[in-house]
PDB file of N, CA and C in Angstrom:
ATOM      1  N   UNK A   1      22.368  21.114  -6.361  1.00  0.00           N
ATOM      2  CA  UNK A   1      21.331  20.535  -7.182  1.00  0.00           C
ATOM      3  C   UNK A   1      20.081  20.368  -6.335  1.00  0.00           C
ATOM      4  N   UNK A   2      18.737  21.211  -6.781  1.00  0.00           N
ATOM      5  CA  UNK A   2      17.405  20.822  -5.754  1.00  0.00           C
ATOM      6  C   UNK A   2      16.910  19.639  -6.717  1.00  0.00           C
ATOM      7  N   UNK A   3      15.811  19.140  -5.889  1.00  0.00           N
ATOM      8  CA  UNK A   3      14.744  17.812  -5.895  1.00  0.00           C
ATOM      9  C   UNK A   3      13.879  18.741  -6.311  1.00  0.00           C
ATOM     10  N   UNK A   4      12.740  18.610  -7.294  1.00  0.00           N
ATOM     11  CA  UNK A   4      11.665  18.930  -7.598  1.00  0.00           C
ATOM     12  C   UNK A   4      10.216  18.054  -6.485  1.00  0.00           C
ATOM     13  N   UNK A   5       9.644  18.863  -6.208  1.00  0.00           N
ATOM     14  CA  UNK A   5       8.826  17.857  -5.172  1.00  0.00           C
ATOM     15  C   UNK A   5       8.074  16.883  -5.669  1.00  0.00           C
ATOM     16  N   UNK A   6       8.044  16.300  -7.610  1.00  0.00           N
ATOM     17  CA  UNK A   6       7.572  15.813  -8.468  1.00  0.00           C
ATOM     18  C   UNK A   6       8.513  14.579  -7.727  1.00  0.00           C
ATOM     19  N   UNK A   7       9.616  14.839  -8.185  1.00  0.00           N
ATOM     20  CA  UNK A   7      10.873  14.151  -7.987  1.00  0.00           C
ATOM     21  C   UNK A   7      11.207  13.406  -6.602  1.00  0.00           C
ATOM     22  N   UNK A   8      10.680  13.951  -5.819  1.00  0.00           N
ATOM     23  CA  UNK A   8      10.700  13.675  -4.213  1.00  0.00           C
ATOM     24  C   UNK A   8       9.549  12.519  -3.541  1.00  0.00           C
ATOM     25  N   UNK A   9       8.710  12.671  -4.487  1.00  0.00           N
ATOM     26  CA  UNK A   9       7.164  12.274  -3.925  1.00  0.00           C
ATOM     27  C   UNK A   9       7.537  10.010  -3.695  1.00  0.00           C
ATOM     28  N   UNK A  10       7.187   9.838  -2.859  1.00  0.00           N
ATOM     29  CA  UNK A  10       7.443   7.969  -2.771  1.00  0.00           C
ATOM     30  C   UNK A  10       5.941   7.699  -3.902  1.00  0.00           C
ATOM     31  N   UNK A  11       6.814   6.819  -4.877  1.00  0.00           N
ATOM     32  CA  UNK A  11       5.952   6.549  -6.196  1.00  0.00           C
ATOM     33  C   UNK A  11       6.047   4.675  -5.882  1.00  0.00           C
ATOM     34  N   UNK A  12       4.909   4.460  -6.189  1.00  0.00           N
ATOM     35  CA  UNK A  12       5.012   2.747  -6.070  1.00  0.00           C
ATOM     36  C   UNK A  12       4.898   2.120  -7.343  1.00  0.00           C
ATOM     37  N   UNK A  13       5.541   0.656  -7.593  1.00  0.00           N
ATOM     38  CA  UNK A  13       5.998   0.154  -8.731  1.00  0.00           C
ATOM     39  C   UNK A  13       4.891  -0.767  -8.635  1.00  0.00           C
ATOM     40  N   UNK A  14       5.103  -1.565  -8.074  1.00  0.00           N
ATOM     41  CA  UNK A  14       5.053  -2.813  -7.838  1.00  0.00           C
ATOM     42  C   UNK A  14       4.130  -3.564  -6.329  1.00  0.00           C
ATOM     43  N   UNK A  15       3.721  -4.310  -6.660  1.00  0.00           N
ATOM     44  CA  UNK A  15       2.621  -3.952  -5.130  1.00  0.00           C
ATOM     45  C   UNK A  15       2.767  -6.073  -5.220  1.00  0.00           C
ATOM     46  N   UNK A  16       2.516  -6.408  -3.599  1.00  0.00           N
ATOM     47  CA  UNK A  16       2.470  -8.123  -3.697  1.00  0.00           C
ATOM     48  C   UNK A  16       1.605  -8.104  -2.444  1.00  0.00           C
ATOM     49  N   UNK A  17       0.663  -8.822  -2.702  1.00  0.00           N
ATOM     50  CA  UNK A  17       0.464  -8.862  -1.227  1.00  0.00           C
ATOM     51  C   UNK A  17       0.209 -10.534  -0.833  1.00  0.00           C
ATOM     52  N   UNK A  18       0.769 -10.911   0.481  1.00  0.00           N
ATOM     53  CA  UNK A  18       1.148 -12.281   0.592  1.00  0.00           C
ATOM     54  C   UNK A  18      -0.120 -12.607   1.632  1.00  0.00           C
ATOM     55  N   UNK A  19      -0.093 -13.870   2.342  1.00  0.00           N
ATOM     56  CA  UNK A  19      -0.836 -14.514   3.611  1.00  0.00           C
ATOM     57  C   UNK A  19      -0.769 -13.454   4.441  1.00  0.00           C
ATOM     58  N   UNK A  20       0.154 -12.982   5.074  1.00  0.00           N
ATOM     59  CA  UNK A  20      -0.128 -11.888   6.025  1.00  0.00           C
ATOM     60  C   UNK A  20       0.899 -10.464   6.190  1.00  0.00           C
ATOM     61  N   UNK A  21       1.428  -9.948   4.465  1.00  0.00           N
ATOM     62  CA  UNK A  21       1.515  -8.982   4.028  1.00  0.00           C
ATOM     63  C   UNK A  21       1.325  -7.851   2.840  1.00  0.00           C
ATOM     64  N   UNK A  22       1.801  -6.796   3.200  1.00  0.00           N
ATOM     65  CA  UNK A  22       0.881  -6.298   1.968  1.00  0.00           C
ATOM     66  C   UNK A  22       3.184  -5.906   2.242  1.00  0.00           C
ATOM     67  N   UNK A  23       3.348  -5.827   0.410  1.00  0.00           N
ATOM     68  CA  UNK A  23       4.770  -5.645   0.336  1.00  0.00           C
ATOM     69  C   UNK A  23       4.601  -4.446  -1.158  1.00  0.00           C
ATOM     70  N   UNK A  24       5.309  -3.315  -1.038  1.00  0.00           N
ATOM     71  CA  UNK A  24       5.356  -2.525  -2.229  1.00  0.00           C
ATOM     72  C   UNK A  24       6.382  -1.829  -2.396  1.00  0.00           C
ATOM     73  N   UNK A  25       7.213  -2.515  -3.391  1.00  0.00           N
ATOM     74  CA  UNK A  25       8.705  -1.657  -4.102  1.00  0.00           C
ATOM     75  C   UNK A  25       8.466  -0.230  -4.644  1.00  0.00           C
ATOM     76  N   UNK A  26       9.032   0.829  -4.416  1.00  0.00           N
ATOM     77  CA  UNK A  26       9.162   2.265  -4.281  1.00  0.00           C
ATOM     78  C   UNK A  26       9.352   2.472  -5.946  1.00  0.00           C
ATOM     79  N   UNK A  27       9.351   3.395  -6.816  1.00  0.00           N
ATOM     80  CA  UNK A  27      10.463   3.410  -7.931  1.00  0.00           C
ATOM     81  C   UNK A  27      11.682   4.181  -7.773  1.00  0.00           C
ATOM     82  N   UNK A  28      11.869   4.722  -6.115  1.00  0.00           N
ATOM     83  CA  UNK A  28      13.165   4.776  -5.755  1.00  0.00           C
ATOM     84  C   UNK A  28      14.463   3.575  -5.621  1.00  0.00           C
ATOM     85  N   UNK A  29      13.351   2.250  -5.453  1.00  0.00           N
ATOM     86  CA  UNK A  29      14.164   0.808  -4.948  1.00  0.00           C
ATOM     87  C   UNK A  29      13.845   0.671  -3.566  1.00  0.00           C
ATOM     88  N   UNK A  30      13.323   1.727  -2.831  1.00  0.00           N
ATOM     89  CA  UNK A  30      12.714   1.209  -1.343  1.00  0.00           C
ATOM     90  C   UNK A  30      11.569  -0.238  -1.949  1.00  0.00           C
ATOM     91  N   UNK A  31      11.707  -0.763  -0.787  1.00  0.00           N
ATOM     92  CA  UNK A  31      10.577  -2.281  -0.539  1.00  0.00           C
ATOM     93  C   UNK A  31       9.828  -1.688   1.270  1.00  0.00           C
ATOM     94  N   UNK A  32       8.404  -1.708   0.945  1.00  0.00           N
ATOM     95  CA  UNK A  32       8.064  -1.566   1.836  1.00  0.00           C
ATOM     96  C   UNK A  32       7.023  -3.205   2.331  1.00  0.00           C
ATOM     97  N   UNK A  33       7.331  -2.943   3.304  1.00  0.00           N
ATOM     98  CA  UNK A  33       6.549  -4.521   3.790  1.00  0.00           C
ATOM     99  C   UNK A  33       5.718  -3.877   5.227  1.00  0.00           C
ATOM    100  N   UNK A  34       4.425  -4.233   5.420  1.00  0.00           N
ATOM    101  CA  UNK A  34       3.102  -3.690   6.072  1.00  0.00           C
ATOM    102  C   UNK A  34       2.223  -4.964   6.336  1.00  0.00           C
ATOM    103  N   UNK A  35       2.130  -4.946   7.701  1.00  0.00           N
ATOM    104  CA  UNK A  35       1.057  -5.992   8.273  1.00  0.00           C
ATOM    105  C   UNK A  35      -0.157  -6.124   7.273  1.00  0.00           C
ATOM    106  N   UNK A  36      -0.492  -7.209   6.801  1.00  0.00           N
ATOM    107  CA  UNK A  36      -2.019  -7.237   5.611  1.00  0.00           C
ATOM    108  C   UNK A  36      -3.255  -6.938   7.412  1.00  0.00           C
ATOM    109  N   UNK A  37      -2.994  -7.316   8.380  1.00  0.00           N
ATOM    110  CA  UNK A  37      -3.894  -7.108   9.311  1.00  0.00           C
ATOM    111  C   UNK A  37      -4.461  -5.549   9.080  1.00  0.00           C
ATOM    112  N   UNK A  38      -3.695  -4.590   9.003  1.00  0.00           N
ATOM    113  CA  UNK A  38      -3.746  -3.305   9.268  1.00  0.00           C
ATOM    114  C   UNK A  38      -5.137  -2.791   8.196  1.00  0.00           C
ATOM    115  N   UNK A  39      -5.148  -3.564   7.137  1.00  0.00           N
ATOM    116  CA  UNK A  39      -5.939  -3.362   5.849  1.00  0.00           C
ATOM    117  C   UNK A  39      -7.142  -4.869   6.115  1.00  0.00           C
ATOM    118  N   UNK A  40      -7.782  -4.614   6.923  1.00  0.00           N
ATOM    119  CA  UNK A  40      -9.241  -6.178   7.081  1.00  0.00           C
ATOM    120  C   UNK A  40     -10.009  -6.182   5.194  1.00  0.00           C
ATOM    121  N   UNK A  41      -9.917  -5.142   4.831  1.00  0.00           N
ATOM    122  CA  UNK A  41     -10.248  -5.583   3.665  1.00  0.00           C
ATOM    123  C   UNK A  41      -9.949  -6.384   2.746  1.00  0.00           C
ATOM    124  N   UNK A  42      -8.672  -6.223   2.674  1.00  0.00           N
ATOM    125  CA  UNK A  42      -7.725  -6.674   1.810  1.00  0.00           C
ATOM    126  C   UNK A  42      -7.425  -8.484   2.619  1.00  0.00           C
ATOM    127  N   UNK A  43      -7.246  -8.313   3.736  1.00  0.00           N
ATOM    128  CA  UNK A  43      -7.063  -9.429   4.744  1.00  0.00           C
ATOM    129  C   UNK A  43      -7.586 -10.452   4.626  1.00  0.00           C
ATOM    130  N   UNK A  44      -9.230  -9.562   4.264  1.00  0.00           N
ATOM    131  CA  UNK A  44     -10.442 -10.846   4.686  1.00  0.00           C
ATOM    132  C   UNK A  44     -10.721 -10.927   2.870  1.00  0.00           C
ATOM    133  N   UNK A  45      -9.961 -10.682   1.997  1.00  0.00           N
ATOM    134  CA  UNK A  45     -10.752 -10.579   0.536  1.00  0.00           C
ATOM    135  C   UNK A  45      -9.878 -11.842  -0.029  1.00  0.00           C
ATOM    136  N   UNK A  46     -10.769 -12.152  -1.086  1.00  0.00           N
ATOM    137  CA  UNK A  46     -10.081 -13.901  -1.657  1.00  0.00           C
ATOM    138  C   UNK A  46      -8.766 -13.657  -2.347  1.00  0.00           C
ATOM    139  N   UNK A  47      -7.806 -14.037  -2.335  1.00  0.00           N
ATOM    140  CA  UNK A  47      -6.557 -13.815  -3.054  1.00  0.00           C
ATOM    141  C   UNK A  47      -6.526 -13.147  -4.607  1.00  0.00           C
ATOM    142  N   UNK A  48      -7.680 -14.060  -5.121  1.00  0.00           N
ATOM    143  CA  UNK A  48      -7.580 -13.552  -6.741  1.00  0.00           C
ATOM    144  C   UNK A  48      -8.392 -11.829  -7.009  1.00  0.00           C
ATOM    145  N   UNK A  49      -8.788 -11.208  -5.722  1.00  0.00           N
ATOM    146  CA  UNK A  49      -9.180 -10.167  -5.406  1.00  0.00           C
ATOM    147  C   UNK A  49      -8.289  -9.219  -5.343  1.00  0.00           C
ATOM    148  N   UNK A  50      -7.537  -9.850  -4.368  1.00  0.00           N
ATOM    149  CA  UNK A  50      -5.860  -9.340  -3.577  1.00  0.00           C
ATOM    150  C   UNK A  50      -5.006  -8.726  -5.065  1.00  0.00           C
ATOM    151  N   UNK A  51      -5.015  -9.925  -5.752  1.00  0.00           N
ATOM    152  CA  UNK A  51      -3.795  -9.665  -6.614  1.00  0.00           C
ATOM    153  C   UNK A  51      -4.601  -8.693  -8.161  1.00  0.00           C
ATOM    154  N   UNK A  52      -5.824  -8.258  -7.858  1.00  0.00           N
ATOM    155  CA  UNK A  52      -6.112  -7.439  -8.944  1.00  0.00           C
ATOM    156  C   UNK A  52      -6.278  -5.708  -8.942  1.00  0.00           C
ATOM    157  N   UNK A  53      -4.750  -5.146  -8.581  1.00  0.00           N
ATOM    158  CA  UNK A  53      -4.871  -3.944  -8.205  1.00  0.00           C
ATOM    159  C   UNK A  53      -4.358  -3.076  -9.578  1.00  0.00           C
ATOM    160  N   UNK A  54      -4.441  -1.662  -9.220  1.00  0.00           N
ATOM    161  CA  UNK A  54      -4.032  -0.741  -9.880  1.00  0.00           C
ATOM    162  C   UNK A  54      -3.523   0.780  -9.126  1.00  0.00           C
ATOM    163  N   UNK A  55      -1.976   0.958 -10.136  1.00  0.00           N
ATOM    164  CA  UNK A  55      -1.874   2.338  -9.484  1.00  0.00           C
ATOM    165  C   UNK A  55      -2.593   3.527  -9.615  1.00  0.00           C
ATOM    166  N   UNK A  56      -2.659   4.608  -8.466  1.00  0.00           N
ATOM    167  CA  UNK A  56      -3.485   5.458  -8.681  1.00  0.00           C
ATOM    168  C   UNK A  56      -2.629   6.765  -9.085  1.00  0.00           C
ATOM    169  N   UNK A  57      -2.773   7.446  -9.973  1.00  0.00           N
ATOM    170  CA  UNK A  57      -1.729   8.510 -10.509  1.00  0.00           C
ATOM    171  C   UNK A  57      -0.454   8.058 -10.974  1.00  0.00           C
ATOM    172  N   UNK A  58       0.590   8.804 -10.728  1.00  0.00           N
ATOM    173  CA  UNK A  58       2.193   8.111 -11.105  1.00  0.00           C
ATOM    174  C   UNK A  58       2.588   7.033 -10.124  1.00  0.00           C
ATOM    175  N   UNK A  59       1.441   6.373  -9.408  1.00  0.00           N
ATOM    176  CA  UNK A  59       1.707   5.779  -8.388  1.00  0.00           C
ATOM    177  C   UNK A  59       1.851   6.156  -6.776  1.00  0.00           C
ATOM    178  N   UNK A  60       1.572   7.256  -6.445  1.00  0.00           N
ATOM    179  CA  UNK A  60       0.614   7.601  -5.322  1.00  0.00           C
ATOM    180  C   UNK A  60       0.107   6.767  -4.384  1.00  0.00           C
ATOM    181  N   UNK A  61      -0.857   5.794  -5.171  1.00  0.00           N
ATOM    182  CA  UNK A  61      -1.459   5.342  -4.388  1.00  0.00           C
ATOM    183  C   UNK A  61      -1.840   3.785  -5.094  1.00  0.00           C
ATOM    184  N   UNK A  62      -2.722   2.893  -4.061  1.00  0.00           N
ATOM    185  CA  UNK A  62      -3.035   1.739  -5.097  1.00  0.00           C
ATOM    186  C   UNK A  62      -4.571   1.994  -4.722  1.00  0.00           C
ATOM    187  N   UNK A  63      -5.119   1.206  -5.488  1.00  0.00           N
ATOM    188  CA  UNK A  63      -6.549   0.980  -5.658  1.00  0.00           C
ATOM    189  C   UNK A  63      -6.988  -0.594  -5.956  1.00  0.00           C
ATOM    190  N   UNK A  64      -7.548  -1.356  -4.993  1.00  0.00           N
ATOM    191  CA  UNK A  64      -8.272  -2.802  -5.110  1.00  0.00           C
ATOM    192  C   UNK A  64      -9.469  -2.573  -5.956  1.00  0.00           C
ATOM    193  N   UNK A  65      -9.954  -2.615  -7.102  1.00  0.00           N
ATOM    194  CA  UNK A  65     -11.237  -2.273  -7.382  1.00  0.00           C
ATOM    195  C   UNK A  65     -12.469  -3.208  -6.636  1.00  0.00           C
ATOM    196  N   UNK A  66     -12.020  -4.843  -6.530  1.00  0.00           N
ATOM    197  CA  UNK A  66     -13.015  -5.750  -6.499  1.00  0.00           C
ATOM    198  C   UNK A  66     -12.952  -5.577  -4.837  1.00  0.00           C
ATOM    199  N   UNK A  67     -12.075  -5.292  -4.361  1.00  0.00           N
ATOM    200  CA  UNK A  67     -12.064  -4.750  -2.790  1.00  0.00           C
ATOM    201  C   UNK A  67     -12.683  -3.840  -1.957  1.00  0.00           C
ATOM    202  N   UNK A  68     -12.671  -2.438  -3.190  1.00  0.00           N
ATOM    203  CA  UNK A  68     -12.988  -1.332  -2.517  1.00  0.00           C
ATOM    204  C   UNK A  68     -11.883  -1.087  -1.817  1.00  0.00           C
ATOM    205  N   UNK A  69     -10.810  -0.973  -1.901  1.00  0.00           N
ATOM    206  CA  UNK A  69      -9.396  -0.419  -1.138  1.00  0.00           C
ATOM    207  C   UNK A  69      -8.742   0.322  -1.982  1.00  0.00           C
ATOM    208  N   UNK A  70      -8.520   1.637  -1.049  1.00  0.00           N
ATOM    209  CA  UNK A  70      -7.425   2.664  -1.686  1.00  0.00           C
ATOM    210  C   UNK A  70      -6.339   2.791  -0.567  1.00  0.00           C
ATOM    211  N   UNK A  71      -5.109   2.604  -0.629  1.00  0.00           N
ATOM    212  CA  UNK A  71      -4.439   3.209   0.176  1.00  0.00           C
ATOM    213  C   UNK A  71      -3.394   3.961  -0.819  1.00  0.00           C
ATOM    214  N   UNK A  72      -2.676   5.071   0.374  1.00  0.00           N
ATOM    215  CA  UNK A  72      -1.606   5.847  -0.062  1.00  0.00           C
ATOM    216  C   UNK A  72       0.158   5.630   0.031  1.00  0.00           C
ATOM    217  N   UNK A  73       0.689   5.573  -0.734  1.00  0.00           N
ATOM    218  CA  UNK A  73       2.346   5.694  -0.403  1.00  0.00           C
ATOM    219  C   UNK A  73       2.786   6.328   0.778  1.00  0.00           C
ATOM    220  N   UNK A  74       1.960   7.255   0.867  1.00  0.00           N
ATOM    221  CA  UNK A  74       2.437   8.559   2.065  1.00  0.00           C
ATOM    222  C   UNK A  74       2.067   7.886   3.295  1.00  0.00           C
ATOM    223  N   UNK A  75       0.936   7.692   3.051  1.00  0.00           N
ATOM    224  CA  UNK A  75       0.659   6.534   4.728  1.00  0.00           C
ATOM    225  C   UNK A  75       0.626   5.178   4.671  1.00  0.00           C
ATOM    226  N   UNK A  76       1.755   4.227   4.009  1.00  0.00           N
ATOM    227  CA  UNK A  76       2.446   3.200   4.083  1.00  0.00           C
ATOM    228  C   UNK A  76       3.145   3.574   4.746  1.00  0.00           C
ATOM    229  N   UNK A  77       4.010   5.052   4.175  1.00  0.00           N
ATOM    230  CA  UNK A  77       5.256   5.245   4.833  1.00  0.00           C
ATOM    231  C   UNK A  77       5.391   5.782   6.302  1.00  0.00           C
ATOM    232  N   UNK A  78       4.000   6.069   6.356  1.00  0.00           N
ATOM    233  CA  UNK A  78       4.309   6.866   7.857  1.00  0.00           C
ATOM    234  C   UNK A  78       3.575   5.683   8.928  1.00  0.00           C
ATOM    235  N   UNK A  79       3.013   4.595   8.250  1.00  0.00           N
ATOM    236  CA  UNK A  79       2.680   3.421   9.108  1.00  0.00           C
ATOM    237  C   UNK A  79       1.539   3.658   9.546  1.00  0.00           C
ATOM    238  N   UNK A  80       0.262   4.399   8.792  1.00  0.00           N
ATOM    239  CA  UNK A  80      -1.222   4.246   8.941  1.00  0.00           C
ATOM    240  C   UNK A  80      -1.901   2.934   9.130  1.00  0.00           C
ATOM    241  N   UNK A  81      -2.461   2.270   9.714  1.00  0.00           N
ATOM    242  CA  UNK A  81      -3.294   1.382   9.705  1.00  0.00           C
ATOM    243  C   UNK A  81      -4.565   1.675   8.873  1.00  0.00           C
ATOM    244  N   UNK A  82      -5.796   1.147   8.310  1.00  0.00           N
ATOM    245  CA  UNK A  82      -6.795   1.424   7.990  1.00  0.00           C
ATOM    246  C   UNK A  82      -7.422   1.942   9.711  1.00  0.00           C
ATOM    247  N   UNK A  83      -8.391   2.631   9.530  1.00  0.00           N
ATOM    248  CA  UNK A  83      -9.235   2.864  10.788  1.00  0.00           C
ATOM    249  C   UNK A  83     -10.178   1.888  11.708  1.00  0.00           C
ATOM    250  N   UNK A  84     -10.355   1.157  10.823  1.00  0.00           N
ATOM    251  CA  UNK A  84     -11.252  -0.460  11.464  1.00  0.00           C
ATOM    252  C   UNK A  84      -9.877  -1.299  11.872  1.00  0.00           C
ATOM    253  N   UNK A  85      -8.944  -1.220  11.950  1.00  0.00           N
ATOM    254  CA  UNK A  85      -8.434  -2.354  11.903  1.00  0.00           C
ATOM    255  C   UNK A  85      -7.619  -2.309  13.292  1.00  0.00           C
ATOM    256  N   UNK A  86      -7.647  -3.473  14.206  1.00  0.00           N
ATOM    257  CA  UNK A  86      -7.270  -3.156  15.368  1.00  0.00           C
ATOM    258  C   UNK A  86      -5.938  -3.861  15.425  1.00  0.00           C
ATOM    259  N   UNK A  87      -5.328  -2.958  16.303  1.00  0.00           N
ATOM    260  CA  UNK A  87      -3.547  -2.339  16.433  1.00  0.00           C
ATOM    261  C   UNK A  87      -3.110  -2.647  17.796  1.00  0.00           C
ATOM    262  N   UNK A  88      -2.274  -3.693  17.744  1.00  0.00           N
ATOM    263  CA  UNK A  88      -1.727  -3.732  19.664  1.00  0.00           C
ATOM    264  C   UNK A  88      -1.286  -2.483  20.284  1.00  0.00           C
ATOM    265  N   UNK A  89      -2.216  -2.119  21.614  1.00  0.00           N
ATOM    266  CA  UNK A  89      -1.699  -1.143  22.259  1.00  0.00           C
ATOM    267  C   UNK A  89      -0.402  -0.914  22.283  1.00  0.00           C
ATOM    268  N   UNK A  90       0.662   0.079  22.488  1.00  0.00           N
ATOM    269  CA  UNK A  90       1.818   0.200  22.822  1.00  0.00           C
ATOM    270  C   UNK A  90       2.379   0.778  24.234  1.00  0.00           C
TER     271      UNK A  90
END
């Protein structure tokens, strides 16, 4: 039996973002949980900002409108930071 790459793609349900995370259930049942640091937008934006998002496509991606934040499923998963946002050396 193949996966259609429709079928394959990490689709997001559900999105929370807390004091100092951003958390988003898969519609596989993955839960992903992500430093809110990594995203200063989202970080530094007032809560009732935070919690007014939308998915982008079948869920792809999310979109903050009152934020100006887009991020992707694909680089949740691979652990992107935003580009402004500073990351302890390793």
């Amino acid at each position: 039996m193949s996966i259609s790459a429709a079928e394959s793609r990490p689709l997001a349900r559900q999105v929370e973002v807390t004091v100092d995370e951003l958390r988003v259930t898969l519609a596989d049942g993955r839960k992903l949980s992500v430093p809110l640091a990594w995203f200063p937008r989202l970080l530094n934006a007032p809560p009732d900002k935070r919690d007014k998002w939308k998915l982008l496509g079948d869920g792809e991606g999310i979109h903050w409108p009152q934020v100006d934040e887009d991020l992707s499923v694909e680089g949740l998963l691979v652990g992107v930071p935003a580009p402004s946002a500073s990351t302890p050396e390793s």
